[in-house]
N, C-alpha and C. Protein backbone atom coordinates (compact mmCIF):
# COMPACT_ATOMS: atom_id res chain seq x y z
N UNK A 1 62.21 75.46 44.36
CA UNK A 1 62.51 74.16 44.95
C UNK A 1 61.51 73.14 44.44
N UNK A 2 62.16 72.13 44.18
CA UNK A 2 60.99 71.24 43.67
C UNK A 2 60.14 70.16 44.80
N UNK A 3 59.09 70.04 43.95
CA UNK A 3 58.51 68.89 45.29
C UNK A 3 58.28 67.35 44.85
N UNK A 4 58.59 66.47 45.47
CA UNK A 4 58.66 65.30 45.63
C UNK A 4 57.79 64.58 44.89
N UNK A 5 57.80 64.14 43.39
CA UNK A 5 56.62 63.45 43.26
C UNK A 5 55.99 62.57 43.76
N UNK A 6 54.61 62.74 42.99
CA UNK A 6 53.12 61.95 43.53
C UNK A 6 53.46 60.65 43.56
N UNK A 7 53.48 59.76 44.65
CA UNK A 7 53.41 58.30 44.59
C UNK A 7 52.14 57.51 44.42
N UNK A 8 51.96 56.86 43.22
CA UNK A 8 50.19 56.36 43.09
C UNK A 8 50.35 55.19 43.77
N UNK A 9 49.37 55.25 44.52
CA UNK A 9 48.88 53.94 45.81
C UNK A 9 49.24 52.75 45.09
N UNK A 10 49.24 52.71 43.57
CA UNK A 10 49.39 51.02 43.74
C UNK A 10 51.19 50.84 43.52
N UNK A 11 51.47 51.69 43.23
CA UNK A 11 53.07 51.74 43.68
C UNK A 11 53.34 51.57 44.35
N UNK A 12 52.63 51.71 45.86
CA UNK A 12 53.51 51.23 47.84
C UNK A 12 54.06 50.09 47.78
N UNK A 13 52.98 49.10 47.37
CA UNK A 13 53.75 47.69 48.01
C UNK A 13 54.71 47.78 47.09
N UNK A 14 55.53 48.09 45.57
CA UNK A 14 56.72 48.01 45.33
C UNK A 14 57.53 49.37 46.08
N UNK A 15 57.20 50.08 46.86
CA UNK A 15 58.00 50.97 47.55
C UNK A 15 58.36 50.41 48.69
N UNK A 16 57.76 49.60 49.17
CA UNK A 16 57.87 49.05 50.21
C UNK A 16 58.71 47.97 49.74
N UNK A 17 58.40 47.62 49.17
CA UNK A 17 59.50 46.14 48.46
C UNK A 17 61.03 46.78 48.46
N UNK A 18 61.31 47.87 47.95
CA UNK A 18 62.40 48.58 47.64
C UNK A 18 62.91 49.13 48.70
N UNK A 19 62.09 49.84 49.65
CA UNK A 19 62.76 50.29 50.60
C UNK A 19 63.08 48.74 51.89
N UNK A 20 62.65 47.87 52.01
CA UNK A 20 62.92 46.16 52.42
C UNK A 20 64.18 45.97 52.32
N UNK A 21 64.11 45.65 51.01
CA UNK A 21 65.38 45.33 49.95
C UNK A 21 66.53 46.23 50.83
N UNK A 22 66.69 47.28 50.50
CA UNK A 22 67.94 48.42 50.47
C UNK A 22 68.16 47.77 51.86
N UNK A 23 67.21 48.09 52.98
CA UNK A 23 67.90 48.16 54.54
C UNK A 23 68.35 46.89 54.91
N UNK A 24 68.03 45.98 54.12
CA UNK A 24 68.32 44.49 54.51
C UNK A 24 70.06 44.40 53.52
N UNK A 25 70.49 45.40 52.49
CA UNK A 25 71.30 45.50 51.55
C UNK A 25 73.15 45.20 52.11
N UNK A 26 74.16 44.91 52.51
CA UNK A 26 74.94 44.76 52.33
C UNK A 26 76.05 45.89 52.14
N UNK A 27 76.77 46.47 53.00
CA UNK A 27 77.62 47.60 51.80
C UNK A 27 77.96 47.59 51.22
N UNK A 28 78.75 46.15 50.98
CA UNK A 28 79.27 46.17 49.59
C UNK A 28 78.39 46.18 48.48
N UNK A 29 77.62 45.31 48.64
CA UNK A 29 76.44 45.13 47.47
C UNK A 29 75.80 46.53 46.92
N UNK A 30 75.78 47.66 47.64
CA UNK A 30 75.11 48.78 47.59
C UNK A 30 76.87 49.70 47.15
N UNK A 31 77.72 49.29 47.52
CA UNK A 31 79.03 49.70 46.40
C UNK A 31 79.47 49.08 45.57
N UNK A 32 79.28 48.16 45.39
CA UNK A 32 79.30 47.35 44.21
C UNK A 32 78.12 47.72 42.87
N UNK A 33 77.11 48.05 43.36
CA UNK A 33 76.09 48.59 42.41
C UNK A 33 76.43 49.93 41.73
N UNK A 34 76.61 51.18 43.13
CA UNK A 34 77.43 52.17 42.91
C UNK A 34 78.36 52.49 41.46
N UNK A 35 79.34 51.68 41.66
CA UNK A 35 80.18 51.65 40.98
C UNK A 35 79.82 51.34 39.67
N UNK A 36 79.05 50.36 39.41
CA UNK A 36 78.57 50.04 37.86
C UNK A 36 77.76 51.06 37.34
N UNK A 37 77.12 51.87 38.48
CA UNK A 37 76.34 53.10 37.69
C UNK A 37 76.75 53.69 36.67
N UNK A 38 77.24 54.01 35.50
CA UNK A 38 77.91 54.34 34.45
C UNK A 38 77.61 55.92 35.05
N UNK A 39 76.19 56.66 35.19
CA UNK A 39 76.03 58.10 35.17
C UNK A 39 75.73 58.61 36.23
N UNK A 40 76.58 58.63 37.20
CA UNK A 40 76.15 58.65 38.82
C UNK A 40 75.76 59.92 38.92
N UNK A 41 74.90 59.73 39.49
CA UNK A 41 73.61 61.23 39.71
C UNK A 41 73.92 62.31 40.73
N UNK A 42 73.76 63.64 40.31
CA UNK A 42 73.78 64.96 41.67
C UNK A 42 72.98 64.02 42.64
N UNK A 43 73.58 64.53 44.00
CA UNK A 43 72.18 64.23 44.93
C UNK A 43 72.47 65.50 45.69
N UNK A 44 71.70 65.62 46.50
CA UNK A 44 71.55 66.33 47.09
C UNK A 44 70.88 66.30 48.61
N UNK A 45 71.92 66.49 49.68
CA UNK A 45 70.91 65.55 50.98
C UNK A 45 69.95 66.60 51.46
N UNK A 46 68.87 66.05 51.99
CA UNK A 46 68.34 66.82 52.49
C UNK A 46 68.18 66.45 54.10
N UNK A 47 68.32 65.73 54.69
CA UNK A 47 68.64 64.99 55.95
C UNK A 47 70.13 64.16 55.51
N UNK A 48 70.55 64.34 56.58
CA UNK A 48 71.84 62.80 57.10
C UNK A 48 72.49 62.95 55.73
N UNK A 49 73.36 62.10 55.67
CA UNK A 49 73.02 60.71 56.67
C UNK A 49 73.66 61.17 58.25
N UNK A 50 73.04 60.53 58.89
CA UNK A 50 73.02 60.77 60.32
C UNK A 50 72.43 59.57 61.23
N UNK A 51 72.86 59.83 62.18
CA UNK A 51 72.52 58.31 63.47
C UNK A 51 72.29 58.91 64.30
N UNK A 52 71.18 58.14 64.49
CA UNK A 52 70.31 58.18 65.50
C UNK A 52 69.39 56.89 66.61
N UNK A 53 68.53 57.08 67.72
CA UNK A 53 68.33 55.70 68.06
C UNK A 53 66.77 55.89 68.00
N UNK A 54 65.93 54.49 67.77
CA UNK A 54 65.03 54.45 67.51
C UNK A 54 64.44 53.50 68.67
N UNK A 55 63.02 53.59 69.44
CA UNK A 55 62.67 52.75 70.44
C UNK A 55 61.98 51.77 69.60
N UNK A 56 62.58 50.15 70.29
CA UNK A 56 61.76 49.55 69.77
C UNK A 56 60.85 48.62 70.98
N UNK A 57 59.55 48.63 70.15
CA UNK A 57 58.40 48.02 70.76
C UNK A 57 58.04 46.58 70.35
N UNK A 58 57.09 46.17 71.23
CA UNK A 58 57.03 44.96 71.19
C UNK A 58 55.75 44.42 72.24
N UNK A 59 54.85 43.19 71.72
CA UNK A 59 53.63 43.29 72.54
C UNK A 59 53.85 41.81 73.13
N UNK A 60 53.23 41.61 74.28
CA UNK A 60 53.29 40.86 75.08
C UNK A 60 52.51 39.87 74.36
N UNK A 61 53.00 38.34 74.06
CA UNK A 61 52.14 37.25 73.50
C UNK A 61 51.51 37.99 71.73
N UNK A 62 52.39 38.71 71.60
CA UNK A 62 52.13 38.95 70.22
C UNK A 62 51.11 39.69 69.89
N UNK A 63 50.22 39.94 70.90
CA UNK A 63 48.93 40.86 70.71
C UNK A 63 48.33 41.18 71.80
N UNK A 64 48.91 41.72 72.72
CA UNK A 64 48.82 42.33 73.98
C UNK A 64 49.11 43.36 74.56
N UNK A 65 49.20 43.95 75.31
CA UNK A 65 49.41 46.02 75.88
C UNK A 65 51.04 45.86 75.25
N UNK A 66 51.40 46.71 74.39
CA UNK A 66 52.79 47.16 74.05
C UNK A 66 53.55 47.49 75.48
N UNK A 67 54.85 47.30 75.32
CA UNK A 67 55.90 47.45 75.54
C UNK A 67 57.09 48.07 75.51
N UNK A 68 58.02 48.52 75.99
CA UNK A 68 59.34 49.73 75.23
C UNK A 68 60.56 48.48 75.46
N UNK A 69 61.01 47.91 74.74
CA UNK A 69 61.65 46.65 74.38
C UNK A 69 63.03 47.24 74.56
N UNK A 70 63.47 48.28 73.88
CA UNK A 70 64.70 48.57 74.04
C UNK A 70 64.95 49.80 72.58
N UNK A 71 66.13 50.01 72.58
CA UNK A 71 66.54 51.52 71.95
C UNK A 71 67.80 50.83 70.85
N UNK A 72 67.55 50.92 69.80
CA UNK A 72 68.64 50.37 68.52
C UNK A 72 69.29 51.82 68.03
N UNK A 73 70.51 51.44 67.07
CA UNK A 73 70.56 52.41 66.87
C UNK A 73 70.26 52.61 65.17
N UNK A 74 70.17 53.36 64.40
CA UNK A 74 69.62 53.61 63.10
C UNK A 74 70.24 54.65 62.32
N UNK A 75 70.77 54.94 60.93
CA UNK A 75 71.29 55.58 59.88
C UNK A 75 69.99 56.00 59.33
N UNK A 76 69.84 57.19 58.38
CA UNK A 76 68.71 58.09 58.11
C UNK A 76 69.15 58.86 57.36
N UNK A 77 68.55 58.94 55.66
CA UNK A 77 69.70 59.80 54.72
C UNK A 77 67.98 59.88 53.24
N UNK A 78 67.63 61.11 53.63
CA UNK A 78 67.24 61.58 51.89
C UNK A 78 67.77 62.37 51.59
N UNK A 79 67.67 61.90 49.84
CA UNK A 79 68.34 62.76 49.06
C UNK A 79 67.21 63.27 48.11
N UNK A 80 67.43 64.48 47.33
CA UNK A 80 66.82 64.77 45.90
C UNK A 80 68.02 64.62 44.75
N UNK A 81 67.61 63.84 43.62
CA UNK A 81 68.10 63.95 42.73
C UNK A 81 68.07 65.44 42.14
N UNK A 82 68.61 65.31 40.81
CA UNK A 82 68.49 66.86 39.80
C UNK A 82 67.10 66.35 38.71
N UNK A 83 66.64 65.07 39.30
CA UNK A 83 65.53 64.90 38.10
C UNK A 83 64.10 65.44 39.03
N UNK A 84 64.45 65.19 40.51
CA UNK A 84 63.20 65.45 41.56
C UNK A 84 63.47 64.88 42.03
N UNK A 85 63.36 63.37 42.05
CA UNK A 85 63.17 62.14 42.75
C UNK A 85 63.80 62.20 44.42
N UNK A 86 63.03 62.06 45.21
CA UNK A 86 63.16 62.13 46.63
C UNK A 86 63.43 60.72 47.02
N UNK A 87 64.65 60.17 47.32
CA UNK A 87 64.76 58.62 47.87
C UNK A 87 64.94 59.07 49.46
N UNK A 88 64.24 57.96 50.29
CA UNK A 88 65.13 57.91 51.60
C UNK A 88 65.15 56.23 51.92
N UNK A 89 65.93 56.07 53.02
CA UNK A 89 66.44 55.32 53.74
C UNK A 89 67.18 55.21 55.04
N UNK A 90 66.58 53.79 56.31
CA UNK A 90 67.11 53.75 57.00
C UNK A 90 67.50 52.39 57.12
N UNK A 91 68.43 52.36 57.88
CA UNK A 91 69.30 51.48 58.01
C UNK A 91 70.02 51.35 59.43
N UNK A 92 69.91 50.10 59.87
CA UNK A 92 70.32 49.50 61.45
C UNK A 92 71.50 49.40 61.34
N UNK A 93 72.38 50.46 62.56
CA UNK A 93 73.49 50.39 62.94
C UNK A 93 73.99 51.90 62.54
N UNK A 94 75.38 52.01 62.58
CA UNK A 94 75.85 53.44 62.17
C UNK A 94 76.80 53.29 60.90
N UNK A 95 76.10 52.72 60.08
CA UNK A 95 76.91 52.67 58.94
C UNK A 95 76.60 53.71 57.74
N UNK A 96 77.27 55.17 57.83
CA UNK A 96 76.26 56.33 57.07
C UNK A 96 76.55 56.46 55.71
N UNK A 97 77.65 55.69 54.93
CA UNK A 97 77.57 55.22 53.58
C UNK A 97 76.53 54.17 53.44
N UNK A 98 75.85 53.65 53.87
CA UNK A 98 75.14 52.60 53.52
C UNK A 98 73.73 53.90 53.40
N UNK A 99 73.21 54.26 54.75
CA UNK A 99 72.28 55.15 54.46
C UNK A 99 72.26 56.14 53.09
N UNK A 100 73.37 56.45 53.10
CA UNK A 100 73.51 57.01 51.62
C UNK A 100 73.41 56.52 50.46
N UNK A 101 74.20 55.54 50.37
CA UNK A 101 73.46 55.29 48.89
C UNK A 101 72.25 54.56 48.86
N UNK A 102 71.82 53.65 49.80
CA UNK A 102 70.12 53.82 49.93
C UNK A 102 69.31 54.57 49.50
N UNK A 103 69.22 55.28 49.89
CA UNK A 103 68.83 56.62 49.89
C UNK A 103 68.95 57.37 48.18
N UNK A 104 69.91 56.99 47.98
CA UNK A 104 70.32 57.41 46.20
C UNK A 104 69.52 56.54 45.19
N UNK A 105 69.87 55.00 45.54
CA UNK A 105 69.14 54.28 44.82
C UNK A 105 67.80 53.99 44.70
N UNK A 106 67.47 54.87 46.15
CA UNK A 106 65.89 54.98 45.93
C UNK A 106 64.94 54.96 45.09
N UNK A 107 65.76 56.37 45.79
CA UNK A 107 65.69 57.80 43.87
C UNK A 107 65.88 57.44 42.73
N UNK A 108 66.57 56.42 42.70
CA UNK A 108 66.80 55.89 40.98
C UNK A 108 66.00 55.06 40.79
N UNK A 109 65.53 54.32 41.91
CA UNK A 109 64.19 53.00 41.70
C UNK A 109 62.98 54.06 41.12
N UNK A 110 62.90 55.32 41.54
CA UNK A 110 61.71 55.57 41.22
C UNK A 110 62.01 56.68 39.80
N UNK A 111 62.96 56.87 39.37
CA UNK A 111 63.15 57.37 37.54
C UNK A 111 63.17 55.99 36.71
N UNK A 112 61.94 56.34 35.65
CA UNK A 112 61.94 55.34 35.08
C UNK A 112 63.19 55.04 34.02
N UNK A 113 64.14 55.90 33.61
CA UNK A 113 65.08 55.81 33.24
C UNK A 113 66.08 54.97 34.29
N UNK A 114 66.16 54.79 35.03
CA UNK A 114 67.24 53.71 36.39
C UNK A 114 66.62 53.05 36.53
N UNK A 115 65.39 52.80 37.10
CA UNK A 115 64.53 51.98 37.53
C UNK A 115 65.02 50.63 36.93
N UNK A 116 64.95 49.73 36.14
CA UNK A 116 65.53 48.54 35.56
C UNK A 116 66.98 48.34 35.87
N UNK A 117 67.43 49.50 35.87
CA UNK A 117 69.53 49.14 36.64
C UNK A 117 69.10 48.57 37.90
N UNK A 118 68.51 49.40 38.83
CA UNK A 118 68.31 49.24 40.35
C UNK A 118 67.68 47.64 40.31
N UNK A 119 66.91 47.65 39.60
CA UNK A 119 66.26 46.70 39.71
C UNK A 119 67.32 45.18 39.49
N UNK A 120 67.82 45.30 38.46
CA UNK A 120 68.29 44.41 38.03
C UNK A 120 70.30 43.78 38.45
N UNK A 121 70.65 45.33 38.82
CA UNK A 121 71.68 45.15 39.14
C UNK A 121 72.16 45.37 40.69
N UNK A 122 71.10 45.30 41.72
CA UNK A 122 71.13 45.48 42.97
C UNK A 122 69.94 44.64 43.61
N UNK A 123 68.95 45.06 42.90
CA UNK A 123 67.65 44.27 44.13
C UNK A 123 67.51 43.28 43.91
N UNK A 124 67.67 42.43 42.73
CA UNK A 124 67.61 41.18 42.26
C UNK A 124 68.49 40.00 43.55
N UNK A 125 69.96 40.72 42.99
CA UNK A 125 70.94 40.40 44.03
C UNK A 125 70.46 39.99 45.22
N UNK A 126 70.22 41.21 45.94
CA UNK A 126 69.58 41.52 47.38
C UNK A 126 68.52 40.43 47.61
N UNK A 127 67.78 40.24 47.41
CA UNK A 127 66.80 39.05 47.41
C UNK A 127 67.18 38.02 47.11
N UNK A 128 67.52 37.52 45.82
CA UNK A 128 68.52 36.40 46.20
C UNK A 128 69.17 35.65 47.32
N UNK A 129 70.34 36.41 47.72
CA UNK A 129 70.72 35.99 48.96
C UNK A 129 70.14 35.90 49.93
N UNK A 130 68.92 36.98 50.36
CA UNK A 130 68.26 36.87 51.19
C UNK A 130 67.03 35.31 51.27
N UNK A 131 67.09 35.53 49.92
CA UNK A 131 65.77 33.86 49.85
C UNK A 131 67.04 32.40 49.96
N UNK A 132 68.46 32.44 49.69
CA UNK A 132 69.00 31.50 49.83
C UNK A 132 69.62 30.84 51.31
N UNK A 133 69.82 32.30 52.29
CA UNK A 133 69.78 32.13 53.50
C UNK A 133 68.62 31.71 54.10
N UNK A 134 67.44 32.43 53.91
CA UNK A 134 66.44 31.72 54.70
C UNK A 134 66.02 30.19 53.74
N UNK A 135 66.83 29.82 53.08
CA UNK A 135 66.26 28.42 52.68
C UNK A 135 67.33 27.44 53.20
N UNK A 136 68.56 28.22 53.13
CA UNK A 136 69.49 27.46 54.37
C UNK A 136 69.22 27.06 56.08
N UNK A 137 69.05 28.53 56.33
CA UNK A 137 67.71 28.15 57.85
C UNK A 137 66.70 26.97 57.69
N UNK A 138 66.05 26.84 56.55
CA UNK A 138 64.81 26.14 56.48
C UNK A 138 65.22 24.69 56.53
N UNK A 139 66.35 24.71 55.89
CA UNK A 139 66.99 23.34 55.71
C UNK A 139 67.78 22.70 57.16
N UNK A 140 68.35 23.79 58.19
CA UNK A 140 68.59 23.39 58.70
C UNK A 140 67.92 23.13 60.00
N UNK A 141 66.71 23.58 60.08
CA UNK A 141 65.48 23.27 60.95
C UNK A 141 65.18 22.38 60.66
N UNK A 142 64.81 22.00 59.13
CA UNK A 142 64.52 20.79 58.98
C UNK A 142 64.53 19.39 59.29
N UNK A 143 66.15 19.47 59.39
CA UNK A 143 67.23 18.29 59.84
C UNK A 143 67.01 17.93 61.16
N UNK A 144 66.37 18.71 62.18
CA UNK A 144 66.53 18.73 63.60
C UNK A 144 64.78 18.11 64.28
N UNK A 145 64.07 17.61 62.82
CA UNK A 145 62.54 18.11 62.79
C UNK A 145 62.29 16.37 63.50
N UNK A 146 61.84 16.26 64.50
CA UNK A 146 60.98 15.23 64.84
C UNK A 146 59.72 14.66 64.77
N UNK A 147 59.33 13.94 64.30
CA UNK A 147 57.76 13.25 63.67
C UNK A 147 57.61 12.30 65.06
N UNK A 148 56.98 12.70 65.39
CA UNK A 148 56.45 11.98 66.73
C UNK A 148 55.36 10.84 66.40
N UNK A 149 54.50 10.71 64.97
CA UNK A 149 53.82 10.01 64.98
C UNK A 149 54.47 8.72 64.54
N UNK A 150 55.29 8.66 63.68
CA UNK A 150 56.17 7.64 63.26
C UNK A 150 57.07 6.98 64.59
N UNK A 151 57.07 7.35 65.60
CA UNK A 151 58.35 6.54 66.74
C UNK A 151 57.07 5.38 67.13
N UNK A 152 58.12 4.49 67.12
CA UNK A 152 57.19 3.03 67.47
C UNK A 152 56.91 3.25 69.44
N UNK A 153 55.67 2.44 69.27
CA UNK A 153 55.37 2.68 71.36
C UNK A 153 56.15 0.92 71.14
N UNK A 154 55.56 0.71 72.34
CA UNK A 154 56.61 -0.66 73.33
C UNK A 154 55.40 -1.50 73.50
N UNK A 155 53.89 -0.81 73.04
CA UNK A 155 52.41 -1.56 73.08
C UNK A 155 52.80 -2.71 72.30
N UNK A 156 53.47 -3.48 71.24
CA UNK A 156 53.32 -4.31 69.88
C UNK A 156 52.67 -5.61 70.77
């Protein structure tokens, strides 16, 4: 059985970037990628995908005695490729194709042979939209934004 390769520390924050990306991902977008894979890979699960609920916490004033906020529910799916590569992923709600190929494309973020597909033909995407919505939010906060120093007083 093989074991999971070594992740070197300065790799996290792009693991972390990647695993961001995926759970924030879209199904379609994550079948839409799918599909362009020209050489779609064995996987092999080793968990899930499967649902399950996760407690979530939360601190009073942002930095105060924690809390049990409430119970979500969550998708949960690793796989091993046939090269090694161990991807996982979770994902909010019970959508267990989504956990899955998460979970696949992980694994391909981290063969340097995929690594540039994933990259380029899914996470790119994924961020994108994600930076154009929150600049839509931004814009529309904006609009609503009051300057209090500029309103004239009734002193003249």
């Amino acid at each position: 059985m093989a074991t999971a390769p070594h992740i070197p520390d300065e790799t996290i924050p792009a693991r972390k970037r990647v695993a961001d990306l995926l759970a924030q991902a879209l199904p379609q977008e994550l079948a839409d990628a799918w599909e362009a894979l020209e050489d779609k890979p064995q996987a092999q699960f080793l968990r899930g995908p499967e649902t399950g609920l996760v407690m979530i916490r939360g601190r009073i004033g942002g930095g105060g005695a924690p809390f049990n906020l409430g119970e979500a529910t969550v998708c949960r799916a690793t796989v091993r490729l046939a090269s090694g590569a161990i991807g996982h992923a979770h994902a909010l709600g019970t959508h267990k194709e989504k956990a899955r190929l998460s979970a696949i494309f992980d694994a391909l973020w981290q063969d340097e042979a995929t690594q540039r597909f994933v990259e380029t033909q899914l996470l790119v995407q994924i961020a994108q939209r994600i930076a154009a919505a929150d600049h839509q939010s931004a814009d529309e906060t904006a609009a609503t934004r009051v300057d209090f120093f500029t309103m004239v007083r009734g002193e003249n």
